[in-house]
PDB file of N, CA and C in Angstrom:
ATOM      1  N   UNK A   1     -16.904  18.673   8.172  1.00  0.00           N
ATOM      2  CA  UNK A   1     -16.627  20.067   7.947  1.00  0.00           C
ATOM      3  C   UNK A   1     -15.189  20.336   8.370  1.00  0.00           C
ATOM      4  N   UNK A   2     -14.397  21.106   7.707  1.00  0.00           N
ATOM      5  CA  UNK A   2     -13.092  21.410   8.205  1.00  0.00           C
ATOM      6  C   UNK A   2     -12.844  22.889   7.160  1.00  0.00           C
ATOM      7  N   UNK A   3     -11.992  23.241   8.323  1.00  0.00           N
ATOM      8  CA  UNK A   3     -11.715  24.822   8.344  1.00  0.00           C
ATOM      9  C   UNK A   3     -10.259  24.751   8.788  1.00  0.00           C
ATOM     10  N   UNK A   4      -9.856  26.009   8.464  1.00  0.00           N
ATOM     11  CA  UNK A   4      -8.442  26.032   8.486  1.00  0.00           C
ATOM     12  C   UNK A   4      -8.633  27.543   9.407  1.00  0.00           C
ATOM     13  N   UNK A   5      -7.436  27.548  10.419  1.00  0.00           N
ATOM     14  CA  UNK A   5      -7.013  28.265  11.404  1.00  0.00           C
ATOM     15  C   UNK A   5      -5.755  28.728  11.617  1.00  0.00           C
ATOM     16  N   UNK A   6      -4.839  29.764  11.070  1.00  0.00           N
ATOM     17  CA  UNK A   6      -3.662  30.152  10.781  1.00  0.00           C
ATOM     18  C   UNK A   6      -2.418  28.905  10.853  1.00  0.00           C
ATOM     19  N   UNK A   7      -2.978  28.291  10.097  1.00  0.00           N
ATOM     20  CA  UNK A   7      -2.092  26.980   9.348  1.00  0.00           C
ATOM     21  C   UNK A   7      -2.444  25.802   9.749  1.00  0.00           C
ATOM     22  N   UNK A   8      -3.398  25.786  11.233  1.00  0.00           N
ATOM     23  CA  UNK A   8      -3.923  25.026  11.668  1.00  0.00           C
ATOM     24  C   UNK A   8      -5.200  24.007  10.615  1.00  0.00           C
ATOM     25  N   UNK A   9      -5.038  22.448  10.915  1.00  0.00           N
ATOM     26  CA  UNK A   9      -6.638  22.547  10.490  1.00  0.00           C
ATOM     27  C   UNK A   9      -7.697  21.171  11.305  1.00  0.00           C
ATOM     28  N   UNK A  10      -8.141  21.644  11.361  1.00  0.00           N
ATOM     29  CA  UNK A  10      -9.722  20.947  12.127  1.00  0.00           C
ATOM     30  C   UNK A  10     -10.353  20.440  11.616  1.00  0.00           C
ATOM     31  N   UNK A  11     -10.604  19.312  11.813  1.00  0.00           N
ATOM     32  CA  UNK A  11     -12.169  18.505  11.575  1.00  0.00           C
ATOM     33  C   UNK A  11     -13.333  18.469  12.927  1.00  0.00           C
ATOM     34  N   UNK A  12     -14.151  18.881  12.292  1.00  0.00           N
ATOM     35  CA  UNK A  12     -14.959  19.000  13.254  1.00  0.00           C
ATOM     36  C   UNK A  12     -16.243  17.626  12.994  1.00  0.00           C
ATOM     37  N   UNK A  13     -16.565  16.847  13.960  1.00  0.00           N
ATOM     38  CA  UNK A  13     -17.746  16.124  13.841  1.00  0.00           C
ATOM     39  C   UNK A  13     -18.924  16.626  14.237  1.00  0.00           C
ATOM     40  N   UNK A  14     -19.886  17.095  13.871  1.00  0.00           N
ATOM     41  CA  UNK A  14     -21.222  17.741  14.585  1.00  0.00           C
ATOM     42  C   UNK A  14     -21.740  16.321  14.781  1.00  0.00           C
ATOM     43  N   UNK A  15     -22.056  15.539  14.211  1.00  0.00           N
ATOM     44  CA  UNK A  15     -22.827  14.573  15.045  1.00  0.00           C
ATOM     45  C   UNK A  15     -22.074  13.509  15.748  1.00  0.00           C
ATOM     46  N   UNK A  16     -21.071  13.794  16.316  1.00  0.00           N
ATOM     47  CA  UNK A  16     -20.180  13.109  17.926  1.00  0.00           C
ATOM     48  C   UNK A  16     -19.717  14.344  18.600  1.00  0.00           C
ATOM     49  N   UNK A  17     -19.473  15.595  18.486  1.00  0.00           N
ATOM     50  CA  UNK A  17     -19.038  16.099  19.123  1.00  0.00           C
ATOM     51  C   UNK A  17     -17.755  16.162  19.184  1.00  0.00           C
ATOM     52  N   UNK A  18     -17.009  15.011  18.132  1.00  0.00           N
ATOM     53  CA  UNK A  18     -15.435  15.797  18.343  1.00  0.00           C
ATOM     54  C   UNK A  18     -14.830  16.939  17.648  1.00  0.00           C
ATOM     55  N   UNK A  19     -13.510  16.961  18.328  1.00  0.00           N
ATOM     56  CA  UNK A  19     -12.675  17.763  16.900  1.00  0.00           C
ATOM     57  C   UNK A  19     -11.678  17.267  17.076  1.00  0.00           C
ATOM     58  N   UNK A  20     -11.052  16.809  15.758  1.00  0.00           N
ATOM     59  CA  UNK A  20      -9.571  16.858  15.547  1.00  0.00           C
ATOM     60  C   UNK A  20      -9.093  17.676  14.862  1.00  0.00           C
ATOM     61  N   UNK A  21      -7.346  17.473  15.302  1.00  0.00           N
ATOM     62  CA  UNK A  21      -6.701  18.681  15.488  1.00  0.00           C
ATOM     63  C   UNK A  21      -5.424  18.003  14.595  1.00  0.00           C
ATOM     64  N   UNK A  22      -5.238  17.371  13.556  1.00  0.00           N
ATOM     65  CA  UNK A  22      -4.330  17.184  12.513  1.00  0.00           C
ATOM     66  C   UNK A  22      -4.121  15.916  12.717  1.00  0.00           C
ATOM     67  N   UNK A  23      -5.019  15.188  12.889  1.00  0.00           N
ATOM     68  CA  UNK A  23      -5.341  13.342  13.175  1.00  0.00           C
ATOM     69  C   UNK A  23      -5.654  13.147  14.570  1.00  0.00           C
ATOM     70  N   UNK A  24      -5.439  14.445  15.851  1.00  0.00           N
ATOM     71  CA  UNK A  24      -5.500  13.902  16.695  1.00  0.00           C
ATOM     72  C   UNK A  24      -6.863  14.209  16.839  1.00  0.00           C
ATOM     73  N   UNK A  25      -7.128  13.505  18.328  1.00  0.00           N
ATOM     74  CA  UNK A  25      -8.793  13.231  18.407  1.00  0.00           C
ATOM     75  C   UNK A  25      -8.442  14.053  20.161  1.00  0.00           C
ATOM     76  N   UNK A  26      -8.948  15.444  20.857  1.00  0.00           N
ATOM     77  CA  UNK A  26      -9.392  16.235  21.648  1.00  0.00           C
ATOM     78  C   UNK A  26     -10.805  15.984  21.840  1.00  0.00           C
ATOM     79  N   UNK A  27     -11.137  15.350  23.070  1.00  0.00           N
ATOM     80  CA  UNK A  27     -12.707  15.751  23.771  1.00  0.00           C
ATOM     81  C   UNK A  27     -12.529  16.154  25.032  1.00  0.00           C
ATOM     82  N   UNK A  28     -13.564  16.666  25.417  1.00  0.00           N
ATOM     83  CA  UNK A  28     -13.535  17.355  26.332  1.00  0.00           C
ATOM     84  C   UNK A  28     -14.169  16.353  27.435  1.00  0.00           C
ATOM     85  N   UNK A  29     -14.296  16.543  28.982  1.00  0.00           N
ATOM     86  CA  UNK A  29     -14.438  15.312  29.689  1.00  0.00           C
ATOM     87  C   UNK A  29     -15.443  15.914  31.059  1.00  0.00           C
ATOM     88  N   UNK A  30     -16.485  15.654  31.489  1.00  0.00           N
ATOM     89  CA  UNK A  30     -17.585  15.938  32.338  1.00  0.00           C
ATOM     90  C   UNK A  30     -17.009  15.437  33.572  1.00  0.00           C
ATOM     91  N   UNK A  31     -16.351  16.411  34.366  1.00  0.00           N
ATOM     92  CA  UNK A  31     -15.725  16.217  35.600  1.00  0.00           C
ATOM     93  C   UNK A  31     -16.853  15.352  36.619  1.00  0.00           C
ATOM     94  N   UNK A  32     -18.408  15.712  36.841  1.00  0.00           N
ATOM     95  CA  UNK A  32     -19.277  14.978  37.427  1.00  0.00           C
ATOM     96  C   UNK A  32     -20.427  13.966  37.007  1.00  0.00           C
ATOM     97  N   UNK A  33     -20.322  13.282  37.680  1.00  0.00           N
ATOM     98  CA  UNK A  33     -21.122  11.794  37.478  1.00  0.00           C
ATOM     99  C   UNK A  33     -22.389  12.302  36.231  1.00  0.00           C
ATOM    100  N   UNK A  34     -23.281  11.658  36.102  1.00  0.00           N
ATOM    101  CA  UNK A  34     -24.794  12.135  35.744  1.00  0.00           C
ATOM    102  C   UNK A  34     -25.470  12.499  36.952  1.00  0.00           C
ATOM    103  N   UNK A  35     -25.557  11.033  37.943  1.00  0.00           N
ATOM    104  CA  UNK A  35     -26.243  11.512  39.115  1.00  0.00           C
ATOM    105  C   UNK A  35     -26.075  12.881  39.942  1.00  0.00           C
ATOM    106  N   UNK A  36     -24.760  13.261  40.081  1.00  0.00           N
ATOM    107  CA  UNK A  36     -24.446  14.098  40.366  1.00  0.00           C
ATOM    108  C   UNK A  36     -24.954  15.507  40.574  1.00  0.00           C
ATOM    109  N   UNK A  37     -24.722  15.596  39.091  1.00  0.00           N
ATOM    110  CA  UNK A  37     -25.733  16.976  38.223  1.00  0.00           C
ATOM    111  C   UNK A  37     -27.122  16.743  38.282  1.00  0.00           C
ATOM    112  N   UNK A  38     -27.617  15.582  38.476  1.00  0.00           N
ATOM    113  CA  UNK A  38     -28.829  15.802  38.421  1.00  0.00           C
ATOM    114  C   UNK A  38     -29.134  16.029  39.502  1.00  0.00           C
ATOM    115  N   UNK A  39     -28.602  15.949  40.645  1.00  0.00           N
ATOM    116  CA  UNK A  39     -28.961  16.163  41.633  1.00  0.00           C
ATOM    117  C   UNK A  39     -28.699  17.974  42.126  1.00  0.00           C
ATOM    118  N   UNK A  40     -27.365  18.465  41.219  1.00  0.00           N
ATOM    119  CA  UNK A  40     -27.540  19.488  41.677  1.00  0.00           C
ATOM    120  C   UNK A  40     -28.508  20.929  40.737  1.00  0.00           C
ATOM    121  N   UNK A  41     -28.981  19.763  39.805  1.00  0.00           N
ATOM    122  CA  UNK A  41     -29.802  20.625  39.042  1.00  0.00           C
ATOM    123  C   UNK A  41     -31.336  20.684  39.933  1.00  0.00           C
ATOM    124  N   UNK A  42     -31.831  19.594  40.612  1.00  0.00           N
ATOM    125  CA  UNK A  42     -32.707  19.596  41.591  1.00  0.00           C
ATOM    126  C   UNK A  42     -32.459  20.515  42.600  1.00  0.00           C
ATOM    127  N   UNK A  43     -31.527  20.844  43.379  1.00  0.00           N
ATOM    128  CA  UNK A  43     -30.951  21.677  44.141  1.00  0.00           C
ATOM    129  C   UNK A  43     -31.031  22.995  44.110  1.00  0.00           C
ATOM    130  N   UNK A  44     -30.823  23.420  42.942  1.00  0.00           N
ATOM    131  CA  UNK A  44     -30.718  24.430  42.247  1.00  0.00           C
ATOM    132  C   UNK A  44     -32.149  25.602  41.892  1.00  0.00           C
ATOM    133  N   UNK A  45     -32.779  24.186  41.386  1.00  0.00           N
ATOM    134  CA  UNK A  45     -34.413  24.652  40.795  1.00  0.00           C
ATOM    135  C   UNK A  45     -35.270  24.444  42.275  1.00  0.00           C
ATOM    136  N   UNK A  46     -34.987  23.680  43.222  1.00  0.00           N
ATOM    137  CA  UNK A  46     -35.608  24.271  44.572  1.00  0.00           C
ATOM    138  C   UNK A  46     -35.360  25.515  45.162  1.00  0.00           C
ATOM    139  N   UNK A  47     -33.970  25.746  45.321  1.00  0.00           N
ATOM    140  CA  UNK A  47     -33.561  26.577  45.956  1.00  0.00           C
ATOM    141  C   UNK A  47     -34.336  28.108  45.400  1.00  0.00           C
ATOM    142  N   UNK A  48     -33.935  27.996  43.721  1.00  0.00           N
ATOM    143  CA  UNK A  48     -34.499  29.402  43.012  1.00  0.00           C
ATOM    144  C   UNK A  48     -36.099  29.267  43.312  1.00  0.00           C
ATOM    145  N   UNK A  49     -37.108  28.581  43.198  1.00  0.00           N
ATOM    146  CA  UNK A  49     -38.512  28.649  43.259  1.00  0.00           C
ATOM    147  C   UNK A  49     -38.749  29.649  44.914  1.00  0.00           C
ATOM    148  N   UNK A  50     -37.480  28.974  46.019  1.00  0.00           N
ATOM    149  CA  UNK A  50     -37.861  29.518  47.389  1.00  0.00           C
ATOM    150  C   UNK A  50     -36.995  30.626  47.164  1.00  0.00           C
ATOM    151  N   UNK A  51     -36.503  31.116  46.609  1.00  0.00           N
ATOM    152  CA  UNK A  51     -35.274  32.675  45.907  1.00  0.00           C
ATOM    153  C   UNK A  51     -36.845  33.074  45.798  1.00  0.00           C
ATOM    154  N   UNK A  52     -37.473  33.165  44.917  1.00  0.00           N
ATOM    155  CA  UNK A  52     -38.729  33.637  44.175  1.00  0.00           C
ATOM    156  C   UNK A  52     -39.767  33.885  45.231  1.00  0.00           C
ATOM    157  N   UNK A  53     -40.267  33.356  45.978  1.00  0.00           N
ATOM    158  CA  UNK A  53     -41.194  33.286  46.927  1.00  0.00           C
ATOM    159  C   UNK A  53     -40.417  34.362  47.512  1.00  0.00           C
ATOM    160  N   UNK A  54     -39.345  33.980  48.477  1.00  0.00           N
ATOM    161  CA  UNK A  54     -38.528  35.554  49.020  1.00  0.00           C
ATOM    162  C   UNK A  54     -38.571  36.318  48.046  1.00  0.00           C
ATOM    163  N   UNK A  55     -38.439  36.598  47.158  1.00  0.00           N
ATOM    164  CA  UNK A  55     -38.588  38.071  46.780  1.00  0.00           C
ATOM    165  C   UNK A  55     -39.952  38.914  46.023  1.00  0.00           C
ATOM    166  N   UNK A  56     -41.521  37.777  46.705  1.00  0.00           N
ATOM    167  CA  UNK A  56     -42.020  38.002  46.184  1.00  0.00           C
ATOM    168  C   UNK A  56     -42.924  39.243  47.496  1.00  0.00           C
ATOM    169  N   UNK A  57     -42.517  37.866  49.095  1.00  0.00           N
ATOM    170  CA  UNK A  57     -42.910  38.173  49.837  1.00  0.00           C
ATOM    171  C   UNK A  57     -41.910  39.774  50.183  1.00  0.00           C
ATOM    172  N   UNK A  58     -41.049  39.696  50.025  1.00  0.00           N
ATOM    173  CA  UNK A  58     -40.272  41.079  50.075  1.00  0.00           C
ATOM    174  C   UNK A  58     -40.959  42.210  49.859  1.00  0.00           C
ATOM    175  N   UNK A  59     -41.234  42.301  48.098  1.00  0.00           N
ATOM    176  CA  UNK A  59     -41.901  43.161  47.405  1.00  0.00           C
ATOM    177  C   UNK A  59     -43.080  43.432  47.579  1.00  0.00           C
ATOM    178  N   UNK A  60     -44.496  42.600  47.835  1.00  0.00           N
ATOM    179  CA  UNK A  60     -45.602  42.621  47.808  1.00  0.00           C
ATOM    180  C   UNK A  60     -45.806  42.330  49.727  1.00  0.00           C
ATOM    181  N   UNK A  61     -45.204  41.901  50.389  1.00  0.00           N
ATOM    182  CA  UNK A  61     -45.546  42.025  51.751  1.00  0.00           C
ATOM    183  C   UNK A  61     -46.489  43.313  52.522  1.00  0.00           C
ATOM    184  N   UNK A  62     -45.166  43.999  52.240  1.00  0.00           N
ATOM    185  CA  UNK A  62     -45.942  45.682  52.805  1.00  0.00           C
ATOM    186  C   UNK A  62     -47.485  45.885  52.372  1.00  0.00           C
ATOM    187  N   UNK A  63     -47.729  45.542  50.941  1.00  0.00           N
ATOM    188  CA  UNK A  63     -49.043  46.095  50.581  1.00  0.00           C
ATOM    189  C   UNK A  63     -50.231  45.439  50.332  1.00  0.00           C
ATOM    190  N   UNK A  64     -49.349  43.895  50.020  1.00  0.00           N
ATOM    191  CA  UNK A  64     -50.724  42.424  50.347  1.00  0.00           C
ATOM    192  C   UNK A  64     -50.529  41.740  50.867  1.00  0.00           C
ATOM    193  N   UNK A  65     -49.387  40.966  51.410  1.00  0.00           N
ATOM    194  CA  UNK A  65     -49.622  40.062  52.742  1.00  0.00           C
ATOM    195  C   UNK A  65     -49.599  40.345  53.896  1.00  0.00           C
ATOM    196  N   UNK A  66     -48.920  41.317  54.499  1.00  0.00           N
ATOM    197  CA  UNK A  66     -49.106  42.240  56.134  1.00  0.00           C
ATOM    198  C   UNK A  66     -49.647  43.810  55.390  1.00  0.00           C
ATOM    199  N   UNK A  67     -50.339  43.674  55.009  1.00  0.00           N
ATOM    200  CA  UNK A  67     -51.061  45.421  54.742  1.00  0.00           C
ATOM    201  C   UNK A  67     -51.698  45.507  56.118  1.00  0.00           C
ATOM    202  N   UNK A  68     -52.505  44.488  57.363  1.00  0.00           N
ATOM    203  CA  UNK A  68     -53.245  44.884  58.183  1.00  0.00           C
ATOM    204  C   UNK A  68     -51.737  44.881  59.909  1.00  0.00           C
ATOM    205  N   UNK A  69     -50.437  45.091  59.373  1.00  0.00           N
ATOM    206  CA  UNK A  69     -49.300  44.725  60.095  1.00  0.00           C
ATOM    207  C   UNK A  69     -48.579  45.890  60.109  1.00  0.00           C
ATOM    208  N   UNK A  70     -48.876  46.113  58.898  1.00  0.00           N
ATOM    209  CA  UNK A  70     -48.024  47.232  57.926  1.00  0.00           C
ATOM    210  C   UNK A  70     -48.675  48.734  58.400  1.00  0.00           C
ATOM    211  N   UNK A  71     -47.819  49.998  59.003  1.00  0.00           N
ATOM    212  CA  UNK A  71     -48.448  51.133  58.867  1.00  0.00           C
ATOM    213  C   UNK A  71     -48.379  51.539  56.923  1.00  0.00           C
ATOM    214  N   UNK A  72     -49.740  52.156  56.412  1.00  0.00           N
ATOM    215  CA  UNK A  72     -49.895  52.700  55.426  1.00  0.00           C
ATOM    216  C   UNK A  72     -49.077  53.439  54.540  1.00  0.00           C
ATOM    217  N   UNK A  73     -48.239  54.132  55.287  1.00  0.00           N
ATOM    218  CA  UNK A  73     -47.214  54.746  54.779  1.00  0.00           C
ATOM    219  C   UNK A  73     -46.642  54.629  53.210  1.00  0.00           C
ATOM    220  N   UNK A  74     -46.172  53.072  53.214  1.00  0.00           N
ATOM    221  CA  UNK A  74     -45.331  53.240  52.330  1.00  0.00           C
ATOM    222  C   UNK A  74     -46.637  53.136  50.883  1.00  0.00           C
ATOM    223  N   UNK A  75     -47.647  52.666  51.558  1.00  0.00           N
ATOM    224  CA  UNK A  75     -48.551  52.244  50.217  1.00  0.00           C
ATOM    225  C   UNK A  75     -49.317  53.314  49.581  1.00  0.00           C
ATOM    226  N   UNK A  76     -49.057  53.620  48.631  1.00  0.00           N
ATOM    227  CA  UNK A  76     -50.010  54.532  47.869  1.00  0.00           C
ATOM    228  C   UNK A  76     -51.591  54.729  47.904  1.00  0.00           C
ATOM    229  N   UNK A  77     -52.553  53.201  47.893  1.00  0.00           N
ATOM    230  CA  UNK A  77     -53.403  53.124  47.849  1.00  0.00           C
ATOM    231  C   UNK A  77     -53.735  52.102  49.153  1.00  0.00           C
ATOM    232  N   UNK A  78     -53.935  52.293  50.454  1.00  0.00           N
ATOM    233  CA  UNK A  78     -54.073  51.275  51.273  1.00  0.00           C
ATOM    234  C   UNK A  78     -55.582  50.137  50.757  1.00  0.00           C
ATOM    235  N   UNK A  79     -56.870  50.660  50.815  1.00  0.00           N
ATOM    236  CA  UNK A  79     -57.736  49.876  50.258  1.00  0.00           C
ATOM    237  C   UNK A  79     -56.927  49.173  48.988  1.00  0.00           C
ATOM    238  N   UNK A  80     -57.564  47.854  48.716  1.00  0.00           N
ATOM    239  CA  UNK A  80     -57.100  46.847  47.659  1.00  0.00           C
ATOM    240  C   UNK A  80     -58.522  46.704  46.968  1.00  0.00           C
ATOM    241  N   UNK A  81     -58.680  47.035  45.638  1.00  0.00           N
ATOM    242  CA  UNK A  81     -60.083  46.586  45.407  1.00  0.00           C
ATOM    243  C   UNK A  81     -60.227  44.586  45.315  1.00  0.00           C
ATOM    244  N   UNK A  82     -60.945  44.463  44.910  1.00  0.00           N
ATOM    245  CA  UNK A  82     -61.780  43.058  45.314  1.00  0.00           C
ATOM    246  C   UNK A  82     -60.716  41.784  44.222  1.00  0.00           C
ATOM    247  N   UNK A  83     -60.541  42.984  42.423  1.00  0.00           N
ATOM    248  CA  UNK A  83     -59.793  42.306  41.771  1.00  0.00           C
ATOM    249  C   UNK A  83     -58.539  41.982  41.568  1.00  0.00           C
ATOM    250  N   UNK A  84     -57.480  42.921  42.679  1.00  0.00           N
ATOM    251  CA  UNK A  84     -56.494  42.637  43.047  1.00  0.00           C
ATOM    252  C   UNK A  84     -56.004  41.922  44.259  1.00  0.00           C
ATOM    253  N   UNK A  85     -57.100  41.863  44.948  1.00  0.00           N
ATOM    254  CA  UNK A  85     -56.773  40.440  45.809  1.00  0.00           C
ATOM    255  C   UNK A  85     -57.490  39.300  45.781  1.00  0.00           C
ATOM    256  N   UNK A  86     -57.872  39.380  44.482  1.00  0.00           N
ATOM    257  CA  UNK A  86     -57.898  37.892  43.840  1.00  0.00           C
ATOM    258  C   UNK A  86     -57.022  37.997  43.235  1.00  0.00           C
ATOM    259  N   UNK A  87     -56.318  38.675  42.091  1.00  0.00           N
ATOM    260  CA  UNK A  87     -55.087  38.458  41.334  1.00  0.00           C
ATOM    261  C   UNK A  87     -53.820  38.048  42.343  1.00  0.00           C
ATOM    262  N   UNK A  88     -53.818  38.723  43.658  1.00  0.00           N
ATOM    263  CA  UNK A  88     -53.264  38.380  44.199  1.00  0.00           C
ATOM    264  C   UNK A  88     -53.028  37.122  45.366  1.00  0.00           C
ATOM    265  N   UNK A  89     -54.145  36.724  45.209  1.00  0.00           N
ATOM    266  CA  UNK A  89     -54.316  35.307  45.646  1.00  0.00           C
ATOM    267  C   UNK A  89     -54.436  33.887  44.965  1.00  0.00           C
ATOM    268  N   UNK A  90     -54.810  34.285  43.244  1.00  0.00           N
ATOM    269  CA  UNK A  90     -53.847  33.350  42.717  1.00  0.00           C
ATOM    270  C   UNK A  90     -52.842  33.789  41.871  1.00  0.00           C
ATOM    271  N   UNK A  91     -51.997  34.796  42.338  1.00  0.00           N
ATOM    272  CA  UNK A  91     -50.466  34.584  42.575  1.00  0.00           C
ATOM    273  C   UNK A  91     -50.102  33.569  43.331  1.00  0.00           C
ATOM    274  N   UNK A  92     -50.324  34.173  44.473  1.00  0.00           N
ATOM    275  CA  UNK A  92     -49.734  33.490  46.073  1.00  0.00           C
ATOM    276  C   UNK A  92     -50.255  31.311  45.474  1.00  0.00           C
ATOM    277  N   UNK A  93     -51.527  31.099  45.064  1.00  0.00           N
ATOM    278  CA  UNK A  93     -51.045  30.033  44.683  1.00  0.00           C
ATOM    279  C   UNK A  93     -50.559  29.378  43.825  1.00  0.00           C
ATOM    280  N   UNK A  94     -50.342  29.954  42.678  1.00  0.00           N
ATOM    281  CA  UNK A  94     -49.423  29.780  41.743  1.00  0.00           C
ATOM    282  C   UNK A  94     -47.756  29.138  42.119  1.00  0.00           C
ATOM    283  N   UNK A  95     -47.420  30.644  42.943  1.00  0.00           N
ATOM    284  CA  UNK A  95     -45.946  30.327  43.463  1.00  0.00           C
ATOM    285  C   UNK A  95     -46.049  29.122  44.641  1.00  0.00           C
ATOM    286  N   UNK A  96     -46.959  29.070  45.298  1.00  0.00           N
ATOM    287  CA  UNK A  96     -47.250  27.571  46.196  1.00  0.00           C
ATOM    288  C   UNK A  96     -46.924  26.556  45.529  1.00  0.00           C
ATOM    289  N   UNK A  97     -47.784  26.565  44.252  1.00  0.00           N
ATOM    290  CA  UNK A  97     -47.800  25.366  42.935  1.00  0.00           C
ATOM    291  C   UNK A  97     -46.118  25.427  42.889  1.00  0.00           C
ATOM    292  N   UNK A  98     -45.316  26.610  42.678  1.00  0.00           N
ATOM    293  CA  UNK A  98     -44.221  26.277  41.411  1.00  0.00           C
ATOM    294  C   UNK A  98     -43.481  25.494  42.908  1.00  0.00           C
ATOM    295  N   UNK A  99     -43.533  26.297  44.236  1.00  0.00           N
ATOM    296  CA  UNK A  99     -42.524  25.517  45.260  1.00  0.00           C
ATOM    297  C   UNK A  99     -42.908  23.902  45.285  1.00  0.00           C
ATOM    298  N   UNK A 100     -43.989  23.490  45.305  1.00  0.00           N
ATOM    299  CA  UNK A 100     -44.737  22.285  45.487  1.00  0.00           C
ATOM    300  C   UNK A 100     -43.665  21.388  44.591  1.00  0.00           C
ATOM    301  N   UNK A 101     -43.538  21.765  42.764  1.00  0.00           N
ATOM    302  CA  UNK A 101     -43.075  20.933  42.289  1.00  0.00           C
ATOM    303  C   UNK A 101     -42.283  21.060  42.373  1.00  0.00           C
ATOM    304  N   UNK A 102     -41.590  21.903  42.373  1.00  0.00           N
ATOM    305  CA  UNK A 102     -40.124  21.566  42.308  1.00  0.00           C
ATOM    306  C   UNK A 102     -39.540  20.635  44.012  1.00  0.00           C
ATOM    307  N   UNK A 103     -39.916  21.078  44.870  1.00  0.00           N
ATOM    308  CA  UNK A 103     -39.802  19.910  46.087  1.00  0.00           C
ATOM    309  C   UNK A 103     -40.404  18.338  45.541  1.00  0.00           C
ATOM    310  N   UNK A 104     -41.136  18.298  45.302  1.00  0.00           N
ATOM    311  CA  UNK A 104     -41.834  17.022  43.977  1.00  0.00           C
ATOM    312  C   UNK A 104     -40.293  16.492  43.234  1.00  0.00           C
ATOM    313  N   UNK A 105     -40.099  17.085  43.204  1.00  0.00           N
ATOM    314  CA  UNK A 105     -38.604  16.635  42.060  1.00  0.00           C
ATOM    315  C   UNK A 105     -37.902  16.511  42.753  1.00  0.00           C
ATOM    316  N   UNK A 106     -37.521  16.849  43.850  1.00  0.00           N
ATOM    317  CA  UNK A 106     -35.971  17.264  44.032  1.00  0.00           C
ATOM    318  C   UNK A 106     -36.038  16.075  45.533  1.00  0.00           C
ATOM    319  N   UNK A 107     -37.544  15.583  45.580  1.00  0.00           N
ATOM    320  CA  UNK A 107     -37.545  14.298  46.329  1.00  0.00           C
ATOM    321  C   UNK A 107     -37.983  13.307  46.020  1.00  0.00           C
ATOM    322  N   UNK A 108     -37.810  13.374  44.680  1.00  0.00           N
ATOM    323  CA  UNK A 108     -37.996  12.277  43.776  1.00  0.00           C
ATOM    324  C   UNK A 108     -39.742  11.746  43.982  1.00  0.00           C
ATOM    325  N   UNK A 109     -40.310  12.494  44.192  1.00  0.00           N
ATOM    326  CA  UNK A 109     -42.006  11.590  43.999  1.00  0.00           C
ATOM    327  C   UNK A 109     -42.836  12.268  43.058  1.00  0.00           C
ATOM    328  N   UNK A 110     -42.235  11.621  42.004  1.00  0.00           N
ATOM    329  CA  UNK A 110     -43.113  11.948  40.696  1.00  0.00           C
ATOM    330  C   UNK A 110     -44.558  11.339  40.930  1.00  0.00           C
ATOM    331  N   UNK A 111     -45.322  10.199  41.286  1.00  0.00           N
ATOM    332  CA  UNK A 111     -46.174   9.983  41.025  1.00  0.00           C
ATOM    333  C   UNK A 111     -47.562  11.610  41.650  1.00  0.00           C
ATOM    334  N   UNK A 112     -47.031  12.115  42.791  1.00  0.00           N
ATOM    335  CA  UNK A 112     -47.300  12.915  43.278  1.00  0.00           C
ATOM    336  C   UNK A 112     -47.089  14.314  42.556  1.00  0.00           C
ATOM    337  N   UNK A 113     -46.325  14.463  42.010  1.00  0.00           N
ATOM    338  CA  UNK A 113     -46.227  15.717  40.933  1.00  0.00           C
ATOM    339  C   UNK A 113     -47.018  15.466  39.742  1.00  0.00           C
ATOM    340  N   UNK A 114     -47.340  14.084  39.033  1.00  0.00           N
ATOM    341  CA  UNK A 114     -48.374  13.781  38.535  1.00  0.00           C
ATOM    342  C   UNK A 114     -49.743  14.255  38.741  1.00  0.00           C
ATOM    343  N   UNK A 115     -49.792  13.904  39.547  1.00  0.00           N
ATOM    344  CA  UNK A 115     -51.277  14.310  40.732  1.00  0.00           C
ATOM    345  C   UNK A 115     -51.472  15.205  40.527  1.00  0.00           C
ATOM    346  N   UNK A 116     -50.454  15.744  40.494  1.00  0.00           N
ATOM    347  CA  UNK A 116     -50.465  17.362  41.216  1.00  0.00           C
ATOM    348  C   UNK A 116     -50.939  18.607  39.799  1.00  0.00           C
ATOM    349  N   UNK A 117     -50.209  17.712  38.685  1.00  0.00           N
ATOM    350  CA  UNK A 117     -50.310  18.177  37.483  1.00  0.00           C
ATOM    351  C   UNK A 117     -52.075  17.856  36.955  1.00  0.00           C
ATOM    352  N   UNK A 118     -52.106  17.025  37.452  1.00  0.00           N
ATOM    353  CA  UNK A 118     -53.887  16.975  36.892  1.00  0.00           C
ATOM    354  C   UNK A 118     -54.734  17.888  37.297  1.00  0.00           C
ATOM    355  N   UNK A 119     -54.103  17.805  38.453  1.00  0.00           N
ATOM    356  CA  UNK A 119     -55.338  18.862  39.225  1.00  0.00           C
ATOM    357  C   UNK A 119     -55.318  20.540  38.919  1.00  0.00           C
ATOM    358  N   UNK A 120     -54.404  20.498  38.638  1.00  0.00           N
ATOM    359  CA  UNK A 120     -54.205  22.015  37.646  1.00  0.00           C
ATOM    360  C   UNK A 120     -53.960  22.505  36.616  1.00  0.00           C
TER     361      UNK A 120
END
């Protein structure tokens, strides 16, 4: 494919990824390793799963995990009926699950995130 750009013109390769720029050949160059990134993509997806948990316990603290800690105040409805703290208890293990794997990954024991995947 090639296109022209105020006198300029380009070839573009979609399946390598280059472009040239009037015979010359421009790529662009991945400042970090593979390992690298993969490691800080592990990093990353731990860190956000425990981001998530904090802001779950933030939000829902006051009214389902310390409601018996908590003066009433801020809660509209202090009683919880029966089906919201089950919804809310598998929340709470859900987000257990998502921290689980992603620590699973980010310490490399897949056979155990395997496991882990069957069972749920």
């Amino acid at each position: 494919m090639q296109s022209s750009l105020i006198g300029l013109h380009f070839s573009i390769n979609v399946d390598r990824g280059e472009i040239a720029k009037s015979g010359e050949l421009e790529m662009a160059t991945i400042a970090a390793p593979p390992a690298d990134r993969k490691a800080s993509e592990r990093k990353f997806y731990s860190r956000m799963a425990l981001f998530l948990v904090f802001l779950v316990l933030l939000g829902f603290g006051p009214s389902f995990y310390l409601r018996g800690l908590v003066p009433s105040y801020p809660r509209p409805n202090p009683t919880l009926p029966p089906a919201v703290i089950l919804h809310g208890s598998v929340f709470t293990l859900w987000m257990v699950s998502i921290v689980a794997q992603t620590q699973l990954i980010s310490v490399l024991k897949y056979c155990f995130l395997m496991r882990l995947g069957q069972l749920t």
